[in-house]
PDB file of N, CA and C in Angstrom:
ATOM      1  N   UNK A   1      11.015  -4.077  -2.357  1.00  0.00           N
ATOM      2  CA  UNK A   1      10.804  -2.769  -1.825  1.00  0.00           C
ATOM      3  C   UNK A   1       9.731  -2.080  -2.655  1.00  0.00           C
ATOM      4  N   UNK A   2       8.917  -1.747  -2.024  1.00  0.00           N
ATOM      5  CA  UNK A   2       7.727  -0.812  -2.625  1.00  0.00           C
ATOM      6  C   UNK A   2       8.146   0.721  -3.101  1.00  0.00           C
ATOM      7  N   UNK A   3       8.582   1.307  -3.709  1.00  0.00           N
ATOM      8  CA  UNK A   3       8.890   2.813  -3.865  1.00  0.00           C
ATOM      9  C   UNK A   3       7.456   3.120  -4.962  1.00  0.00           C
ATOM     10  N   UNK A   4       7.329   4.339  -4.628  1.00  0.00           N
ATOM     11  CA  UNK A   4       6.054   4.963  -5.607  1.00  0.00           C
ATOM     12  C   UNK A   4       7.029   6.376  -6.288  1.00  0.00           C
ATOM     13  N   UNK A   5       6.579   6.383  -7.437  1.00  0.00           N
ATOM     14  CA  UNK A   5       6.808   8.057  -7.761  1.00  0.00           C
ATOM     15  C   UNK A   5       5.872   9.028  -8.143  1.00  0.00           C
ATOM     16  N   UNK A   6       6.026   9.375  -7.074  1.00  0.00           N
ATOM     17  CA  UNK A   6       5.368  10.918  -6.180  1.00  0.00           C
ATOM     18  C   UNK A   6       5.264  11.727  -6.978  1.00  0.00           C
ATOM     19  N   UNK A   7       5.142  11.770  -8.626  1.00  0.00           N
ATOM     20  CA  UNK A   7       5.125  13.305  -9.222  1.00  0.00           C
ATOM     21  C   UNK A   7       4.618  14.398  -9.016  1.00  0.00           C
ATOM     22  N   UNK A   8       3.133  13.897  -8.505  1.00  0.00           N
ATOM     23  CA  UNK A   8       2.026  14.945  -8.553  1.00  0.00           C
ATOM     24  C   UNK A   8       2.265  16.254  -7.504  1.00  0.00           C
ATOM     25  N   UNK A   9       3.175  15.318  -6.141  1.00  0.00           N
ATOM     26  CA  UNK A   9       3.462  16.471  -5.253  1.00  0.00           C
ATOM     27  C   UNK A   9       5.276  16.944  -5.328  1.00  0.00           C
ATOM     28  N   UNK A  10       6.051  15.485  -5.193  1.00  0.00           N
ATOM     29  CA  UNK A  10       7.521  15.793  -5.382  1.00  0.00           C
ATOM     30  C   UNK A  10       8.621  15.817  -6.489  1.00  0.00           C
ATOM     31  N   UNK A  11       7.448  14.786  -6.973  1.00  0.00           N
ATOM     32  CA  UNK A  11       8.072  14.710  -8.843  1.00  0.00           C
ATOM     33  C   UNK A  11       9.214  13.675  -8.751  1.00  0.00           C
ATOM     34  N   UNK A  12       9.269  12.812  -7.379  1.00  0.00           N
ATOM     35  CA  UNK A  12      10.677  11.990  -6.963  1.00  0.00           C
ATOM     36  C   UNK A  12       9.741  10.816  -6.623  1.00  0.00           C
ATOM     37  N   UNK A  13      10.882   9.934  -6.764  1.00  0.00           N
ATOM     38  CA  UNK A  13       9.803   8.478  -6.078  1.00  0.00           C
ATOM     39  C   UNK A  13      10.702   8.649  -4.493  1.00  0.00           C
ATOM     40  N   UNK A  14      10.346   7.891  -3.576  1.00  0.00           N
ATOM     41  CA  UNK A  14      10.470   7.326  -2.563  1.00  0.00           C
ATOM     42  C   UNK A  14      10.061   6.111  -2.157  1.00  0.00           C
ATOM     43  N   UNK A  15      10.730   5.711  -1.280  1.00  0.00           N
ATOM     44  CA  UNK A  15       9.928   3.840  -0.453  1.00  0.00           C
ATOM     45  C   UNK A  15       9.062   4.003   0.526  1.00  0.00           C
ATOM     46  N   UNK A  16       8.282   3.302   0.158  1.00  0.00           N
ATOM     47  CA  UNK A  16       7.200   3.627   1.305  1.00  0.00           C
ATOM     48  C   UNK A  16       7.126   1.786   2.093  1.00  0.00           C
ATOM     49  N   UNK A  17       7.970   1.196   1.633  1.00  0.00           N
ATOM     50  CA  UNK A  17       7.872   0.128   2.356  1.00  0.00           C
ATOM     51  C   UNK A  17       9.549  -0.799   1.900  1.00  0.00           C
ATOM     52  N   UNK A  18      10.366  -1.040   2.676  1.00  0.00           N
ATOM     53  CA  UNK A  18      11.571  -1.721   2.314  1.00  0.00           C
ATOM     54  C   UNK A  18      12.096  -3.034   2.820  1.00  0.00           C
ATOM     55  N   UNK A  19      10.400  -3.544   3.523  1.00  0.00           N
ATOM     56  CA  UNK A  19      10.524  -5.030   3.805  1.00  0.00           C
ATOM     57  C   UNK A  19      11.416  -5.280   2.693  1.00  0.00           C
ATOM     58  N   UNK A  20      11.588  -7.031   3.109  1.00  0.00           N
ATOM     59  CA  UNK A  20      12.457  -7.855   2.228  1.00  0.00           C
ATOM     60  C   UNK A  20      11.469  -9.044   1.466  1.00  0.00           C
ATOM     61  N   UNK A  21      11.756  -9.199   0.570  1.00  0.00           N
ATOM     62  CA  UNK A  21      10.977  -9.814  -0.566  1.00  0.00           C
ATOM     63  C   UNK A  21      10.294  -8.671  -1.361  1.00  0.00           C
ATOM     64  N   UNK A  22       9.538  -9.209  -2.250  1.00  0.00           N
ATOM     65  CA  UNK A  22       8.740  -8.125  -2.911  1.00  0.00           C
ATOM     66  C   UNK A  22       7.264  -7.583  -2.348  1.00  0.00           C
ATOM     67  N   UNK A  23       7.009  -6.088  -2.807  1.00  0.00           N
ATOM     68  CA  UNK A  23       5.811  -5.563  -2.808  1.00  0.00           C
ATOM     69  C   UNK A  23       5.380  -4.989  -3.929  1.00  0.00           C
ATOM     70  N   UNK A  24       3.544  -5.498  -4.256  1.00  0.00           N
ATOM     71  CA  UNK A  24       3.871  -5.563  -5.495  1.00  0.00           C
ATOM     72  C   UNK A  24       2.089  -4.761  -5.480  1.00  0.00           C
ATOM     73  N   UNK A  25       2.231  -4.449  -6.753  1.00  0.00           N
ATOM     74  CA  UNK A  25       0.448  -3.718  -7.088  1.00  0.00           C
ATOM     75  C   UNK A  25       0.058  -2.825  -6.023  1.00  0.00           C
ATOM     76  N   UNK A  26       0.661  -1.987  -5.998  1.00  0.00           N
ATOM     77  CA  UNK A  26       0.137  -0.997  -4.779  1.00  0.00           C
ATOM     78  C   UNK A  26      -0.633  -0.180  -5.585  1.00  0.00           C
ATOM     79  N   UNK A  27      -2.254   0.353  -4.641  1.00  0.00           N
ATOM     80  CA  UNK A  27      -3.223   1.221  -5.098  1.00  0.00           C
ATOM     81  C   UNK A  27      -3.076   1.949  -3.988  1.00  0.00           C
ATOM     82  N   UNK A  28      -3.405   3.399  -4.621  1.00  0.00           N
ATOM     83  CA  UNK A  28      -2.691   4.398  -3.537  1.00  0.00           C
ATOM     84  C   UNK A  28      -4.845   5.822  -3.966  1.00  0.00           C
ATOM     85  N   UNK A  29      -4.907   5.878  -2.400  1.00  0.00           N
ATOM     86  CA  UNK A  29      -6.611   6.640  -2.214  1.00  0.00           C
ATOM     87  C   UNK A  29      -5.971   7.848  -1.551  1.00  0.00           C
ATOM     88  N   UNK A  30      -6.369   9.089  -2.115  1.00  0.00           N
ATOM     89  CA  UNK A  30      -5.678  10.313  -1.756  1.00  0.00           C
ATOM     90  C   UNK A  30      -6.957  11.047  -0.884  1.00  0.00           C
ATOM     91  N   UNK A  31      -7.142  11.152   0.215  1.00  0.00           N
ATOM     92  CA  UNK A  31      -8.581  11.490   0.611  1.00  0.00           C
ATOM     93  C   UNK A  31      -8.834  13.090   1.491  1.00  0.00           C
ATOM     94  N   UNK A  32      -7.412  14.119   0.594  1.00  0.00           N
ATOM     95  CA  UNK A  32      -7.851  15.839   0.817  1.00  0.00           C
ATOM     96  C   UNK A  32      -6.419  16.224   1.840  1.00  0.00           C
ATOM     97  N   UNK A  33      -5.847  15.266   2.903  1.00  0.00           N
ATOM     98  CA  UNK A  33      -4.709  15.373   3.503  1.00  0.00           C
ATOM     99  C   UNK A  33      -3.372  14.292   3.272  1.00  0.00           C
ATOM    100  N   UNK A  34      -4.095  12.929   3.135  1.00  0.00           N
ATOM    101  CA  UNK A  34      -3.371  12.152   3.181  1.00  0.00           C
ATOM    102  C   UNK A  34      -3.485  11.128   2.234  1.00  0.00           C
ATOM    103  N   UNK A  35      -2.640  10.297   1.783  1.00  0.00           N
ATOM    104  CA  UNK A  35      -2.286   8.922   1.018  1.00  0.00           C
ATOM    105  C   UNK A  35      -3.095   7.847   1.658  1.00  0.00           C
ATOM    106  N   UNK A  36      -3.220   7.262   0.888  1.00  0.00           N
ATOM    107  CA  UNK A  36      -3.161   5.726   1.888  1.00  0.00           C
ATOM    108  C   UNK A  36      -2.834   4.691   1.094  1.00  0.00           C
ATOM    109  N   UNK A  37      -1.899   3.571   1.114  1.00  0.00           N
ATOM    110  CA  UNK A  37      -1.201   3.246  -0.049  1.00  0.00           C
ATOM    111  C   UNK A  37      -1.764   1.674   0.771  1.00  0.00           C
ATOM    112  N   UNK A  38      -1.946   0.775  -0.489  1.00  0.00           N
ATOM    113  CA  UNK A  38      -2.833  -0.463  -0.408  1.00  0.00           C
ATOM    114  C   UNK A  38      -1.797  -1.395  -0.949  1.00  0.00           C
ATOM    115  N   UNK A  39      -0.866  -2.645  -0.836  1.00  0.00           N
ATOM    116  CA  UNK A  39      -0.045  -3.284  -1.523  1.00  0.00           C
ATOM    117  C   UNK A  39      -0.130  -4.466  -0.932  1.00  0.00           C
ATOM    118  N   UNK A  40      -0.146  -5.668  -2.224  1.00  0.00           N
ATOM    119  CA  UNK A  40       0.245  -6.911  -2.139  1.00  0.00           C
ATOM    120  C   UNK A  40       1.488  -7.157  -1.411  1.00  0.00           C
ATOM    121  N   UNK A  41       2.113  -7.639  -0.516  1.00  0.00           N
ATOM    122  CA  UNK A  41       3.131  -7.833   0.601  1.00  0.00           C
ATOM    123  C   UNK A  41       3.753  -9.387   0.635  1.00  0.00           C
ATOM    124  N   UNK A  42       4.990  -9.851  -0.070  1.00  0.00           N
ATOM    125  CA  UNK A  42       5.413 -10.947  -0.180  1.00  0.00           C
ATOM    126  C   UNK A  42       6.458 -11.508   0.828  1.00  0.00           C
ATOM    127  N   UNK A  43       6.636 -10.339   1.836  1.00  0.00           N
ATOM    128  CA  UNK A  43       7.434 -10.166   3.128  1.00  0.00           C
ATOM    129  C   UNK A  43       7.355 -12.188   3.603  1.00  0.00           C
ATOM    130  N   UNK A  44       6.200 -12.411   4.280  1.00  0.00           N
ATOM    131  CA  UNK A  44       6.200 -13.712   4.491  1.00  0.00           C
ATOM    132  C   UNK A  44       6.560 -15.250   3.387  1.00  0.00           C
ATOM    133  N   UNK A  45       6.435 -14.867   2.624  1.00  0.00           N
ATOM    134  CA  UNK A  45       6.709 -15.425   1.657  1.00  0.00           C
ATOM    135  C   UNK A  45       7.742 -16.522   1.879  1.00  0.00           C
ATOM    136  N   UNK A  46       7.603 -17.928   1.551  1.00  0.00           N
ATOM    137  CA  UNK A  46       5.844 -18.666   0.940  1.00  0.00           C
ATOM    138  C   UNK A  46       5.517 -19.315   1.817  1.00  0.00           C
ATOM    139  N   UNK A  47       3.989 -19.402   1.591  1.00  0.00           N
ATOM    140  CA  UNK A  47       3.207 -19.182   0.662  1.00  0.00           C
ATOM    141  C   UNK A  47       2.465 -17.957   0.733  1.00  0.00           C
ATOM    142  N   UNK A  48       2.315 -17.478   1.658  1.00  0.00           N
ATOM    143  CA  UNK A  48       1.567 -15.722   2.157  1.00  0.00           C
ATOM    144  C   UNK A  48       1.656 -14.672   1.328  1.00  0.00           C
ATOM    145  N   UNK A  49       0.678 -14.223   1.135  1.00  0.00           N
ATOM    146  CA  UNK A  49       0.975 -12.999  -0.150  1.00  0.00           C
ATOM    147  C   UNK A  49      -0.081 -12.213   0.860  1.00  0.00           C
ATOM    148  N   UNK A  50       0.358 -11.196   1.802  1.00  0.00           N
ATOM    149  CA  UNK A  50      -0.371 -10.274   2.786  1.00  0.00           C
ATOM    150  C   UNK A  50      -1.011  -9.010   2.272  1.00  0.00           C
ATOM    151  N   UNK A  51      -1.878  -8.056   2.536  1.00  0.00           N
ATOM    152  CA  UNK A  51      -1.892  -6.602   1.942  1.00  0.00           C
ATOM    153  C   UNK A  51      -1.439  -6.123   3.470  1.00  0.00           C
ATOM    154  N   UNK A  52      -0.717  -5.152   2.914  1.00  0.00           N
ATOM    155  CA  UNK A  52      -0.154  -4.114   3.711  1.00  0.00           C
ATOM    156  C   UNK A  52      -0.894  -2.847   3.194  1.00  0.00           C
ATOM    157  N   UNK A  53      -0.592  -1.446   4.140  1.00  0.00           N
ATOM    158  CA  UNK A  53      -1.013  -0.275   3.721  1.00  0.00           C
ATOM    159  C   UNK A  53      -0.521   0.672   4.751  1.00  0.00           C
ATOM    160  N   UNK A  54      -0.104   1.950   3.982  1.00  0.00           N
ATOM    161  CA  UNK A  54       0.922   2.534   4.817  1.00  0.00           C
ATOM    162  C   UNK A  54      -0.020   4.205   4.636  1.00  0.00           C
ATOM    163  N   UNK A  55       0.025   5.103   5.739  1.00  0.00           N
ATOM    164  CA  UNK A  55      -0.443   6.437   5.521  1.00  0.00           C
ATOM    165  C   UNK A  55       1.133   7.151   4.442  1.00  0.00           C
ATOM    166  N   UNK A  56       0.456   8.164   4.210  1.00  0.00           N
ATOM    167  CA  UNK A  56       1.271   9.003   3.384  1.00  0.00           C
ATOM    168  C   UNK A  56       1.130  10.374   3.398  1.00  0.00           C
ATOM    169  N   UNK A  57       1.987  11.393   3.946  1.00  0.00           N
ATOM    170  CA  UNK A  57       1.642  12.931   4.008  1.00  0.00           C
ATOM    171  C   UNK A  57       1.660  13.525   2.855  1.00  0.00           C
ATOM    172  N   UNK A  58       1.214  14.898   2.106  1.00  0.00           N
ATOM    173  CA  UNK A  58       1.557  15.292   1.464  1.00  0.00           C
ATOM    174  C   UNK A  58       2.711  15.585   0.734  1.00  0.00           C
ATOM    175  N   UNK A  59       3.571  15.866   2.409  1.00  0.00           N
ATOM    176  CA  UNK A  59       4.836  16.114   1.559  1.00  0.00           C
ATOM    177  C   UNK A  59       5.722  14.950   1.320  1.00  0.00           C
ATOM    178  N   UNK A  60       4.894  13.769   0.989  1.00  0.00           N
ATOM    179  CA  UNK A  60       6.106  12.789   1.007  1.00  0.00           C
ATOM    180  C   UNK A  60       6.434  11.686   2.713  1.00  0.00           C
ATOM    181  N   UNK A  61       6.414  12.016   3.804  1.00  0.00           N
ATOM    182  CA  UNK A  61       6.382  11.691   4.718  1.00  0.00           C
ATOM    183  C   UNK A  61       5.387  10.398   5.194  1.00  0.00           C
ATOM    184  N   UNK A  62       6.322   9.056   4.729  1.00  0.00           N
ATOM    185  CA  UNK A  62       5.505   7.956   5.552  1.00  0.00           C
ATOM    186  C   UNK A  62       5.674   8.118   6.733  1.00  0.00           C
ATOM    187  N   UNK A  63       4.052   7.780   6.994  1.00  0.00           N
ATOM    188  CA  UNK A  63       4.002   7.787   8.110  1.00  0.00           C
ATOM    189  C   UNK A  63       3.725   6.151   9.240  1.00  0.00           C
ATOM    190  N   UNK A  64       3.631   5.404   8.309  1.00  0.00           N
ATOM    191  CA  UNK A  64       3.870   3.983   8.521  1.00  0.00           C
ATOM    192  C   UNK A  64       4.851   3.275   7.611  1.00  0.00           C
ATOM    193  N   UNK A  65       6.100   3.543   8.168  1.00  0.00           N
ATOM    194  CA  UNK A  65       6.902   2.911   7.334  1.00  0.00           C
ATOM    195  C   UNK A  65       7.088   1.421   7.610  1.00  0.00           C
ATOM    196  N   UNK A  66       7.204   0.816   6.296  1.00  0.00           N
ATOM    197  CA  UNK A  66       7.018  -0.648   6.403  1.00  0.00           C
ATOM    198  C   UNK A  66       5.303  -1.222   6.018  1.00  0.00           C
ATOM    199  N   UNK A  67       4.488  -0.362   6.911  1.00  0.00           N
ATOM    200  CA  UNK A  67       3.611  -0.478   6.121  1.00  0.00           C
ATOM    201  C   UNK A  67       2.922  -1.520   7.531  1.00  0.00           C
ATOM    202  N   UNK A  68       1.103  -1.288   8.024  1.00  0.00           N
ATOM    203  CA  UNK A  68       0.812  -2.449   8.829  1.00  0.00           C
ATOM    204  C   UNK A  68      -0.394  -3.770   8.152  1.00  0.00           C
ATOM    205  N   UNK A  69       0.278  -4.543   8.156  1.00  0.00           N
ATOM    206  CA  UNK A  69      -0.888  -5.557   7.710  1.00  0.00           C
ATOM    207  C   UNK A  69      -2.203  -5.409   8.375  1.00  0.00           C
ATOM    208  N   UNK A  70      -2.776  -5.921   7.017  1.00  0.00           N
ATOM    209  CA  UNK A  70      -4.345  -5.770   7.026  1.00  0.00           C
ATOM    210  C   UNK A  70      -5.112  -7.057   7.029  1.00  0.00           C
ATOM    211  N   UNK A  71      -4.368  -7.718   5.943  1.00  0.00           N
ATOM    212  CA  UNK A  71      -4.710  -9.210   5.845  1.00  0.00           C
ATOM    213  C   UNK A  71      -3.538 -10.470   5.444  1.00  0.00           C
ATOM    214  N   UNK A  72      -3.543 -11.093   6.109  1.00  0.00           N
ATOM    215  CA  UNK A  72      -2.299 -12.501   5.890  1.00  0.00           C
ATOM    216  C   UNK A  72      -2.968 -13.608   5.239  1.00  0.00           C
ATOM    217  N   UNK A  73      -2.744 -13.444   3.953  1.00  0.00           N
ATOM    218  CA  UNK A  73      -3.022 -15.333   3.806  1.00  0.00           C
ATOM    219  C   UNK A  73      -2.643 -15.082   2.220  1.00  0.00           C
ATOM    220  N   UNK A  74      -3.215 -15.314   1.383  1.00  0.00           N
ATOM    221  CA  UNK A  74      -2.952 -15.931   0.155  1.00  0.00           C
ATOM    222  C   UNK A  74      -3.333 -14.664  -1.347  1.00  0.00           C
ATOM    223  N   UNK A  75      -3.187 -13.817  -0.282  1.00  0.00           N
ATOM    224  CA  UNK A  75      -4.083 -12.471  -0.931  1.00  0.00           C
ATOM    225  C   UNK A  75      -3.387 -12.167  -3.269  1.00  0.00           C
ATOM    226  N   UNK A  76      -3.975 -12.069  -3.813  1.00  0.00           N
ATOM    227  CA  UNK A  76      -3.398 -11.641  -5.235  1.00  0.00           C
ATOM    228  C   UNK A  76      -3.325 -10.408  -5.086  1.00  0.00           C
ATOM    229  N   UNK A  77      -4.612  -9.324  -5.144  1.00  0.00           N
ATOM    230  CA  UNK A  77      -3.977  -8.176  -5.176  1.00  0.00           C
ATOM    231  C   UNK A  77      -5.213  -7.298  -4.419  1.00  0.00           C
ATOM    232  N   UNK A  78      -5.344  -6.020  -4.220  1.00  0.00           N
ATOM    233  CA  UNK A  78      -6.259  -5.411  -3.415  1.00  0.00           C
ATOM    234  C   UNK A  78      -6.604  -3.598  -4.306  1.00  0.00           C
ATOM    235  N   UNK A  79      -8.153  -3.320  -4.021  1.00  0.00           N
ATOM    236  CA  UNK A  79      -8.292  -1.981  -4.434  1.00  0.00           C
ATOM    237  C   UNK A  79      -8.872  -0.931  -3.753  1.00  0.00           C
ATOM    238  N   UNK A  80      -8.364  -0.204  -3.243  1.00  0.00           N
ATOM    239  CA  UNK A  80      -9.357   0.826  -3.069  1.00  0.00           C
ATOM    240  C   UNK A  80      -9.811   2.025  -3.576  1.00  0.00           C
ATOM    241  N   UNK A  81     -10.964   2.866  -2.437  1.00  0.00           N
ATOM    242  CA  UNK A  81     -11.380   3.796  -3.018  1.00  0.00           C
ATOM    243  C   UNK A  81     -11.973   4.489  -1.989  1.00  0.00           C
ATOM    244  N   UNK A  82     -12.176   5.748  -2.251  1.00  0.00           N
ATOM    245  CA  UNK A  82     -12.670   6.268  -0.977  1.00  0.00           C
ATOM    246  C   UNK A  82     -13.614   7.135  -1.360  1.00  0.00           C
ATOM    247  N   UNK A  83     -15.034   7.629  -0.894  1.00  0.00           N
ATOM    248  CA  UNK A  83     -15.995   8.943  -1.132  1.00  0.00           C
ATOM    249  C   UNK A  83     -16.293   9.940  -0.754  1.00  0.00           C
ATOM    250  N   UNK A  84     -14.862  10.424   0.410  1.00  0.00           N
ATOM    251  CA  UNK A  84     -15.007  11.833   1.423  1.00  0.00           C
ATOM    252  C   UNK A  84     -15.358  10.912   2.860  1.00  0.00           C
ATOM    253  N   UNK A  85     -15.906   9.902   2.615  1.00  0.00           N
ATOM    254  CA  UNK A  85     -16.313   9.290   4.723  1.00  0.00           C
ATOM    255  C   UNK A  85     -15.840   8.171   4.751  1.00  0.00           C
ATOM    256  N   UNK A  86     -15.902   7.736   3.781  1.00  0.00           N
ATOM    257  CA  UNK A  86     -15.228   5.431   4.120  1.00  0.00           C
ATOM    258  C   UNK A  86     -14.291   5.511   2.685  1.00  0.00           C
ATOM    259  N   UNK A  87     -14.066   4.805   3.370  1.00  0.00           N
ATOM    260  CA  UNK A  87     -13.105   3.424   2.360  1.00  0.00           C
ATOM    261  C   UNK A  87     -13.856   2.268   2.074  1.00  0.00           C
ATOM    262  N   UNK A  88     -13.383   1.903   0.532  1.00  0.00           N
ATOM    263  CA  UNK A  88     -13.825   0.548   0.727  1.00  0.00           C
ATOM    264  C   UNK A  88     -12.458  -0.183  -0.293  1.00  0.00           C
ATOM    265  N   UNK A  89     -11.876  -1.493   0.704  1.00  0.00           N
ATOM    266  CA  UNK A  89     -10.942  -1.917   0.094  1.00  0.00           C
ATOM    267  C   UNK A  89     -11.066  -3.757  -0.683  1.00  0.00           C
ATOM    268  N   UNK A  90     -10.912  -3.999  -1.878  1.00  0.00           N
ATOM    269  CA  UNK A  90     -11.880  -5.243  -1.974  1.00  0.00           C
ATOM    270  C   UNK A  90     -10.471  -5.618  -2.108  1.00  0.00           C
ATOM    271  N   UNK A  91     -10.390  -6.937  -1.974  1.00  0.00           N
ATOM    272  CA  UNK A  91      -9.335  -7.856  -2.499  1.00  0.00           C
ATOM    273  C   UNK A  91      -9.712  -9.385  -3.056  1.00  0.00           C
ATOM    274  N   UNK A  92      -8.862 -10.100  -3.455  1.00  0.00           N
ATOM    275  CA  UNK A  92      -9.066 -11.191  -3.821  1.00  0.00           C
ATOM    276  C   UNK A  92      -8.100 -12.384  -3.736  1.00  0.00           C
ATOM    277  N   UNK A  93      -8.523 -12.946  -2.789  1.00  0.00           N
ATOM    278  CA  UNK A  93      -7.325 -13.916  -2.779  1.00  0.00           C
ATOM    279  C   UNK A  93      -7.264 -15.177  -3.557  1.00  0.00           C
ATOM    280  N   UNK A  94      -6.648 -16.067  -3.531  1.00  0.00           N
ATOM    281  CA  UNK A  94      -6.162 -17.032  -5.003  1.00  0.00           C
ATOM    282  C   UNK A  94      -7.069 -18.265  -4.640  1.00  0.00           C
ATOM    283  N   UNK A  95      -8.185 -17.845  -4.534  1.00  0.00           N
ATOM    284  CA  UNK A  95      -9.575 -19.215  -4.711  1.00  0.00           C
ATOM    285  C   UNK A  95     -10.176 -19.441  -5.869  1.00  0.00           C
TER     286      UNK A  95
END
C-alpha cells in the first residue's frame, strides 16, 4: 500500500493507492492545484514492476484511487517534474 504523509497540507498520511503487493518510491509534482503522485507499482508482480500515478487534491482527496498505469514492464523507479506547462517523467527500467 502506498500511503504518503501529507504534512504540508494535513499533517496526516493517507493511501493513495491500496493495491496488493507493494508500492514503492513514489515522487509526488505539486503543480498550483493539484498532486500528481508517480510510483513504482509491484501490483503485477512477478516479474512487472509498473509506474502508476494517481491525481491528488489539496485537501487530501484522491482522485485516482489505486492509481492508473502508465507503464508495465520491468520499470525500477520513475521521476518527475513539472515547469507551470508539462511534465516530464523519466524512468528507468532494469536494462
Amino acid at each position: 500500500m502506498l500511503t504518503l504523509l501529507w504534512t504540508l497540507f494535513l499533517g496526516s498520511a493517507f493511501p493513495v493507492s491500496t493495491a496488493i503487493n507493494d508500492q514503492l518510491y513514489p515522487s509526488v509534482v505539486f503543480t498550483g492545484g493539484l498532486s500528481y503522485v508517480f510510483w513504482v507499482d509491484l501490483r503485477y508482480y512477478p516479474p512487472d514492476r509498473s509506474i502508476f500515478a494517481a491525481r491528488v487534491a489539496a485537501d487530501g482527496t484522491v482522485l485516482d484511487p489505486g492509481g492508473r498505469e502508465i507503464l508495465r514492464g520491468r520499470c525500477e523507479w520513475a521521476d518527475a517534474a513539472f515547469d507551470g506547462s508539462n511534465f516530464l517523467v523519466a524512468l528507468q527500467d532494469s536494462c
